[in-house]
C-alpha atoms as a PDB file:
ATOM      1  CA  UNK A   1     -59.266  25.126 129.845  1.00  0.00           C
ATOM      2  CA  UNK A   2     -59.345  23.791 126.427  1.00  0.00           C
ATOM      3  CA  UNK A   3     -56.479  23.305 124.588  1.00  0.00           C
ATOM      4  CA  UNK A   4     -57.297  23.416 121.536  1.00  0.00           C
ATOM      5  CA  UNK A   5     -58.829  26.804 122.281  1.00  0.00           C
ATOM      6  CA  UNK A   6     -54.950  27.893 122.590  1.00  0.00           C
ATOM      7  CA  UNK A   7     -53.372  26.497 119.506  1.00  0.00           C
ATOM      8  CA  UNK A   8     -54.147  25.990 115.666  1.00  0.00           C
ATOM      9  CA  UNK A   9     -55.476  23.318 114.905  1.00  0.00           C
ATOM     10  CA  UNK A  10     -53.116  21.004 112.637  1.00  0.00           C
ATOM     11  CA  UNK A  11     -54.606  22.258 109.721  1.00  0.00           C
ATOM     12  CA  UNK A  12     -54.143  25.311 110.414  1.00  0.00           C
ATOM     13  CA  UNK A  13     -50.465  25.445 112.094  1.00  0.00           C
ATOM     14  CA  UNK A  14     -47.409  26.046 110.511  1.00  0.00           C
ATOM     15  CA  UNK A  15     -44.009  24.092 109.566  1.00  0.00           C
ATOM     16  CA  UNK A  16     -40.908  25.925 110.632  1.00  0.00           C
ATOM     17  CA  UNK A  17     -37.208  25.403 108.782  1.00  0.00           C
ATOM     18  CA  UNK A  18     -33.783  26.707 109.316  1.00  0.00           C
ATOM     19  CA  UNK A  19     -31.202  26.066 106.820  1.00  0.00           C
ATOM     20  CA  UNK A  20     -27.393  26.588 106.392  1.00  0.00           C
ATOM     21  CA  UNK A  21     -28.010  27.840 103.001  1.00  0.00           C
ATOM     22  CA  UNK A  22     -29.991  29.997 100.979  1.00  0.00           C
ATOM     23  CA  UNK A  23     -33.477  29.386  99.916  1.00  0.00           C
ATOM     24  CA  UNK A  24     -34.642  29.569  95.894  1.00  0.00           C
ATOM     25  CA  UNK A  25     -37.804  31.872  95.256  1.00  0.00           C
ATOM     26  CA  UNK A  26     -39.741  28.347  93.192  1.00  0.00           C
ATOM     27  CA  UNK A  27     -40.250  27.571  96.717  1.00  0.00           C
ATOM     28  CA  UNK A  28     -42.627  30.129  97.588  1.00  0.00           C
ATOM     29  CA  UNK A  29     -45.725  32.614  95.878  1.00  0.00           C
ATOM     30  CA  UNK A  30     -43.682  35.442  96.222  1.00  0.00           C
ATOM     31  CA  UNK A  31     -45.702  38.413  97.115  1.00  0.00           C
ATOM     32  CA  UNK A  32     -43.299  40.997  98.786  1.00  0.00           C
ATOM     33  CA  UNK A  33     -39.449  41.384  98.977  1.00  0.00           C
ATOM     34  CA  UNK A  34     -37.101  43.780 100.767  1.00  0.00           C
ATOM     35  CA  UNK A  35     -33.196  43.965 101.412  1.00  0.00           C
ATOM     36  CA  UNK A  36     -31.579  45.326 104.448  1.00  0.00           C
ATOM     37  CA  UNK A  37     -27.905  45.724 104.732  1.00  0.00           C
ATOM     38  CA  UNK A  38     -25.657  47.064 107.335  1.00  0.00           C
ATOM     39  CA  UNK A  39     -21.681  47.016 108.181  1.00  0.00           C
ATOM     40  CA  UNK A  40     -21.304  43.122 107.049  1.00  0.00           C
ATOM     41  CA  UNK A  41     -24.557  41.768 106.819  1.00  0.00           C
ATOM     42  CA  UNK A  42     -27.113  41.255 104.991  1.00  0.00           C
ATOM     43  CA  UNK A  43     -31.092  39.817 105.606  1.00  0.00           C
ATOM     44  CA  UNK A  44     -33.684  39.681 102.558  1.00  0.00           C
ATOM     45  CA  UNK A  45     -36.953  38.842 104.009  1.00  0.00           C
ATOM     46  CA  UNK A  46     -39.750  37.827 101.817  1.00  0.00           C
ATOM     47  CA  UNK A  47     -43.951  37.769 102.296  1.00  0.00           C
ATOM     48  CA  UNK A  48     -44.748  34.559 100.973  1.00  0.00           C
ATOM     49  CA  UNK A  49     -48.031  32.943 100.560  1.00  0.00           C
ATOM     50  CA  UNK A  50     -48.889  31.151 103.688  1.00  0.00           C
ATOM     51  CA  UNK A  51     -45.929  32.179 105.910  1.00  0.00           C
ATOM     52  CA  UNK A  52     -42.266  34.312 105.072  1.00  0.00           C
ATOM     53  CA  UNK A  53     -38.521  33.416 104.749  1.00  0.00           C
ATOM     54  CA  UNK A  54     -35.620  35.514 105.883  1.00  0.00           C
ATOM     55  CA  UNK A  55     -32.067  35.225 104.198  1.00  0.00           C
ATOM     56  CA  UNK A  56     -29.060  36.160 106.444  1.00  0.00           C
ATOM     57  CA  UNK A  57     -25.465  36.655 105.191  1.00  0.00           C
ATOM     58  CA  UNK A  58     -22.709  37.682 106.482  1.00  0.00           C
ATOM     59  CA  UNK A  59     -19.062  37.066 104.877  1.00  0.00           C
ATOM     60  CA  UNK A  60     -19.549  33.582 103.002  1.00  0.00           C
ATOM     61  CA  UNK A  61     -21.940  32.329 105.663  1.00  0.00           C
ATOM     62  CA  UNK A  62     -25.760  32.349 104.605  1.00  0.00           C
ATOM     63  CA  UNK A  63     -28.317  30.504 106.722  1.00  0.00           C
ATOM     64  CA  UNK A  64     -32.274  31.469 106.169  1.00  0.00           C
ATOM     65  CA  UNK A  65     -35.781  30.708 107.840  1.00  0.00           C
ATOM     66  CA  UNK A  66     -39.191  29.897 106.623  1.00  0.00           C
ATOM     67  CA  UNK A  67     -42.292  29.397 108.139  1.00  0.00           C
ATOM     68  CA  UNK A  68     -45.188  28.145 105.636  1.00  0.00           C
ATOM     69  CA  UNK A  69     -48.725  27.049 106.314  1.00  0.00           C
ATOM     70  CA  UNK A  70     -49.007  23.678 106.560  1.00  0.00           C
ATOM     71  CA  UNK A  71     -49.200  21.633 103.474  1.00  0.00           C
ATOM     72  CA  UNK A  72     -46.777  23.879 101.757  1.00  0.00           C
ATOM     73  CA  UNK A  73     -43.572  21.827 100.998  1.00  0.00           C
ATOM     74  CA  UNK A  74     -40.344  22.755 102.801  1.00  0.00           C
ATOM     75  CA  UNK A  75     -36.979  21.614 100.993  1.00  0.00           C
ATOM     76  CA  UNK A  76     -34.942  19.214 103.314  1.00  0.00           C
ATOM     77  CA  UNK A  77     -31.827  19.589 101.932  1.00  0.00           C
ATOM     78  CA  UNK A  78     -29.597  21.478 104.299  1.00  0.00           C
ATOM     79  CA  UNK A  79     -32.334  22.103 106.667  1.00  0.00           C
ATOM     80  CA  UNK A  80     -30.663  22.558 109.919  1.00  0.00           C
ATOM     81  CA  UNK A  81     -33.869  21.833 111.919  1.00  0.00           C
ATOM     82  CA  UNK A  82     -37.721  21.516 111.221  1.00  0.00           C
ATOM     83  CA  UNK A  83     -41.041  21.178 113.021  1.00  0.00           C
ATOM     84  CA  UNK A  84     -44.825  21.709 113.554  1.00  0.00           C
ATOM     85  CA  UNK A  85     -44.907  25.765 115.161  1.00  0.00           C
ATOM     86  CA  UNK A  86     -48.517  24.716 116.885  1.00  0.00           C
ATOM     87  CA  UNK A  87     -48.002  26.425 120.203  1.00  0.00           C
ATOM     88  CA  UNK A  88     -44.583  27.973 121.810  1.00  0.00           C
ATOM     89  CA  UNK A  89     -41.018  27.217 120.548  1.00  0.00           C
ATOM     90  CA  UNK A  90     -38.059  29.138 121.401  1.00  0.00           C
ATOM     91  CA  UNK A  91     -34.737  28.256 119.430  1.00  0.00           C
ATOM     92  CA  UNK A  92     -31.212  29.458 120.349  1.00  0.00           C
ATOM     93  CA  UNK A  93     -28.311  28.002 117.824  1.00  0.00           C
ATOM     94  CA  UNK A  94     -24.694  28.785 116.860  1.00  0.00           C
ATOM     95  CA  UNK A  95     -22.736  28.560 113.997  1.00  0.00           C
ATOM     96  CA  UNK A  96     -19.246  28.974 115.643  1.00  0.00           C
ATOM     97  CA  UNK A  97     -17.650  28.076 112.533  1.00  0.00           C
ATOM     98  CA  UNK A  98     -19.186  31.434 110.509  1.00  0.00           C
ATOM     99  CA  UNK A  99     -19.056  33.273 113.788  1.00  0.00           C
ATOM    100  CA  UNK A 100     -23.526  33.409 113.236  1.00  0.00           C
ATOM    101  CA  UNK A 101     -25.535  32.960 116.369  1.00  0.00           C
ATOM    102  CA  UNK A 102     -29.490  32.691 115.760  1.00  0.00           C
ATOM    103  CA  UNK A 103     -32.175  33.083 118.278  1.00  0.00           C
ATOM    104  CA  UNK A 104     -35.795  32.615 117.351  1.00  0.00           C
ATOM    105  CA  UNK A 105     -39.016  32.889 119.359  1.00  0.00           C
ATOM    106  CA  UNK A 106     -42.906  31.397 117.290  1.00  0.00           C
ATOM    107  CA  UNK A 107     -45.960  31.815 119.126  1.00  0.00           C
ATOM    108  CA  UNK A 108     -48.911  30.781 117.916  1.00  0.00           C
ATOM    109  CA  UNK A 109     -52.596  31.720 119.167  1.00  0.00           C
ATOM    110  CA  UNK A 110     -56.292  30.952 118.061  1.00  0.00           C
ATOM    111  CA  UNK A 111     -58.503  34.179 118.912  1.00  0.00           C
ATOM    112  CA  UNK A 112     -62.200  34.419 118.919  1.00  0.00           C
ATOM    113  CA  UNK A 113     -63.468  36.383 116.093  1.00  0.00           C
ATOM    114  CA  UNK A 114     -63.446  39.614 117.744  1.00  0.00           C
ATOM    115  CA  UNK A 115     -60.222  39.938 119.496  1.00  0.00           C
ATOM    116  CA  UNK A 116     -58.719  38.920 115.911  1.00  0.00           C
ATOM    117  CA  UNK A 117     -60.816  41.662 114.366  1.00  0.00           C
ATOM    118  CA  UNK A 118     -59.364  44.112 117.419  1.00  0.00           C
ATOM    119  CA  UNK A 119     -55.377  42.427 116.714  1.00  0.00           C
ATOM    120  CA  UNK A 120     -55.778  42.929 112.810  1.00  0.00           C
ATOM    121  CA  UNK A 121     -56.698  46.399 113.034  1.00  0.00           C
ATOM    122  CA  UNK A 122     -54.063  47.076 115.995  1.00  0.00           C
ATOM    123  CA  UNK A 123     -50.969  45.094 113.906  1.00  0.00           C
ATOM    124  CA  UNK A 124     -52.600  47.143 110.428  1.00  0.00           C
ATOM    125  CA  UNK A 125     -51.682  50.547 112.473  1.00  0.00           C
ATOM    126  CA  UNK A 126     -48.133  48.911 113.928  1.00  0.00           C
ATOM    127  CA  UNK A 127     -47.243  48.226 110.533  1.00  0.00           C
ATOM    128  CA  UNK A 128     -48.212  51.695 109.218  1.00  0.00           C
ATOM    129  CA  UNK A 129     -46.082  53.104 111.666  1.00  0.00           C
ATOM    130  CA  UNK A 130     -42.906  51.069 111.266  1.00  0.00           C
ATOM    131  CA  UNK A 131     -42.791  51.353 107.766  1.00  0.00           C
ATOM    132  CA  UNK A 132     -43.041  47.338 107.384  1.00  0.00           C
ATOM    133  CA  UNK A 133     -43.454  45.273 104.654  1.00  0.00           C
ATOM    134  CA  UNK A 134     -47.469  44.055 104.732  1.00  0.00           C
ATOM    135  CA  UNK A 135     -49.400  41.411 102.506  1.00  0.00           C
ATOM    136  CA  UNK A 136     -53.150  41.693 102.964  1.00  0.00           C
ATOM    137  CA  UNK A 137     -55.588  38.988 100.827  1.00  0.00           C
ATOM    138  CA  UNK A 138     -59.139  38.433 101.869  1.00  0.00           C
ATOM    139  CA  UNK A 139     -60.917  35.406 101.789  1.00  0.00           C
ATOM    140  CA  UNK A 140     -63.977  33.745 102.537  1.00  0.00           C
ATOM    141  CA  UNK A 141     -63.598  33.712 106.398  1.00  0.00           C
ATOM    142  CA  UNK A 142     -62.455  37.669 106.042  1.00  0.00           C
ATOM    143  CA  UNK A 143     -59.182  39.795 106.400  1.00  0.00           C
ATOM    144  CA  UNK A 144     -55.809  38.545 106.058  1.00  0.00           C
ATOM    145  CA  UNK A 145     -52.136  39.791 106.647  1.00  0.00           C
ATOM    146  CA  UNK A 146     -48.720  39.233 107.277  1.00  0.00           C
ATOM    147  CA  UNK A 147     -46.083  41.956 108.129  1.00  0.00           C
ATOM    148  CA  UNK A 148     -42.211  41.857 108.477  1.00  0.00           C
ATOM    149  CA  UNK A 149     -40.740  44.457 110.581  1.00  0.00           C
ATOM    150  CA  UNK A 150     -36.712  44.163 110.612  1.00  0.00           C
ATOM    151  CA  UNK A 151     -34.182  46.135 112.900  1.00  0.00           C
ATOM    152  CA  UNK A 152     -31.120  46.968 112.156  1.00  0.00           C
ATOM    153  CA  UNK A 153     -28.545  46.936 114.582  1.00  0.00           C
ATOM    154  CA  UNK A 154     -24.225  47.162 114.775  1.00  0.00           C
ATOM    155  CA  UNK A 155     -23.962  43.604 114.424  1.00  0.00           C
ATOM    156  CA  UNK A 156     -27.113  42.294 114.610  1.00  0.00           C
ATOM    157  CA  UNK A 157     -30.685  42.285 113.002  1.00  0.00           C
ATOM    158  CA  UNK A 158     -34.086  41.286 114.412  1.00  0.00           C
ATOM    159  CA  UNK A 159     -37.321  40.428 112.637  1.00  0.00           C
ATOM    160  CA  UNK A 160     -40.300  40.160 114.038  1.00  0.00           C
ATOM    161  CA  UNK A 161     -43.207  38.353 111.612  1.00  0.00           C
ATOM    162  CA  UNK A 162     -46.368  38.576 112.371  1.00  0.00           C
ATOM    163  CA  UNK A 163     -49.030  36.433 110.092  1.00  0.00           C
ATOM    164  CA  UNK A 164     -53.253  37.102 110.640  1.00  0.00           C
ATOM    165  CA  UNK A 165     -55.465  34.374 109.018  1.00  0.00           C
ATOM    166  CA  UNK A 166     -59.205  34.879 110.060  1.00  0.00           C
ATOM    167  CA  UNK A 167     -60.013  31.064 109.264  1.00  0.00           C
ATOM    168  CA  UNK A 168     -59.726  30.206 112.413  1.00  0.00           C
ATOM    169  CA  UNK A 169     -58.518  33.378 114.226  1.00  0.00           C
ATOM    170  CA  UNK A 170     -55.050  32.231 113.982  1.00  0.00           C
ATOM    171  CA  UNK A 171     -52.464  34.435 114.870  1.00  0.00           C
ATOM    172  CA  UNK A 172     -48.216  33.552 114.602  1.00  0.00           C
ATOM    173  CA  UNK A 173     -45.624  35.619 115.856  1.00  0.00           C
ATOM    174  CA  UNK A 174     -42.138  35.261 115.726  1.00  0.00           C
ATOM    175  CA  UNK A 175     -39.284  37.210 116.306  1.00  0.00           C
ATOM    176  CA  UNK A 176     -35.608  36.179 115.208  1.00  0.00           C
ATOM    177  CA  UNK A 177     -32.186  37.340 116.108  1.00  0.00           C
ATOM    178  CA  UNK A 178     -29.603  37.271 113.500  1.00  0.00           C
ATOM    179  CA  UNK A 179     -26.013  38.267 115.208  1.00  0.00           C
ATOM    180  CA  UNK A 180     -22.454  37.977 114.055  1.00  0.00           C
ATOM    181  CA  UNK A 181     -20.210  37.378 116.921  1.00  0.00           C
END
């Protein structure tokens, strides 16, 4: 099996952050924005060019995560980790102190041109359905998108990002867990 058949190549990969802080809009291209609050917290998720953030707060706590294509500068201050989301990574981290627990899956897949045609049109109709927030672009190599679906729950929320680039096939998934404990 080839592996490079199974992940992006670096070029086309992503860099992951998680911060104790909030993120500034400069950062990003902005190109959608939504709000979701329930009983004592708070996530703002933004479509960004290349990738998405999510802000979580809850009391005076506020921690956020952003995924960007490669190439597009993360800050480093108050990053709580960083890395290269080529592949699988799973995350599980606590913040005792703010009573915040975060849990984050990122997958990341290459797909041969027609089984990302077939996942683009399946994820257009998912998104349709769940009402969530979608950023489609073309370009040269074809049809692109990302979606944010969020859940709200008592005391927790979950995202689940999903970003389509047809350079390359490249599919990312992640889902994410914000709780308060």
């Amino acid at each position: 099996m080839n592996p490079t058949a199974l992940t992006p190549q670096i070029d086309q990969a992503f860099t992951f952050g998680l911060y104790n802080r909030a993120l500034h809009p400069e950062f990003f291209d902005l190109r959608s924005r939504r709000v979701a609050r329930h009983q004592g917290w708070e996530l703002e998720s933004w479509i960004v060019s290349g990738g998405h953030a999510l802000r979580f707060g809850t009391g005076s706590a506020c921690y956020a995560e952003a995924i960007c294509q490669n190439g597009t500068p993360l800050p480093d201050a108050h990053s709580v980790t960083s890395f290269i989301c080529a592949g699988e990574h799973d995350l599980d981290e606590s913040f005792d102190q703010d009573g915040v627990g975060y849990i984050s899956t990122i997958q990341s897949e290459t797909l041969g041109e027609n089984l990302y045609r077939a996942t683009f049109e399946e994820m257009l109709d998912y998104a349709s359905e769940a009402d969530a927030q979608v950023s489609r672009w073309e370009s040269p190599e074809g049809s692109n998108m990302s979606i944010i679906d969020v859940q709200r729950f008592h005391k927790e929320v979950h995202a689940q990002c999903y970003h389509l680039y047809a350079r390359g096939g490249v599919v990312l998934r992640t889902q994410t867990i914000f709780e308060q404990k």
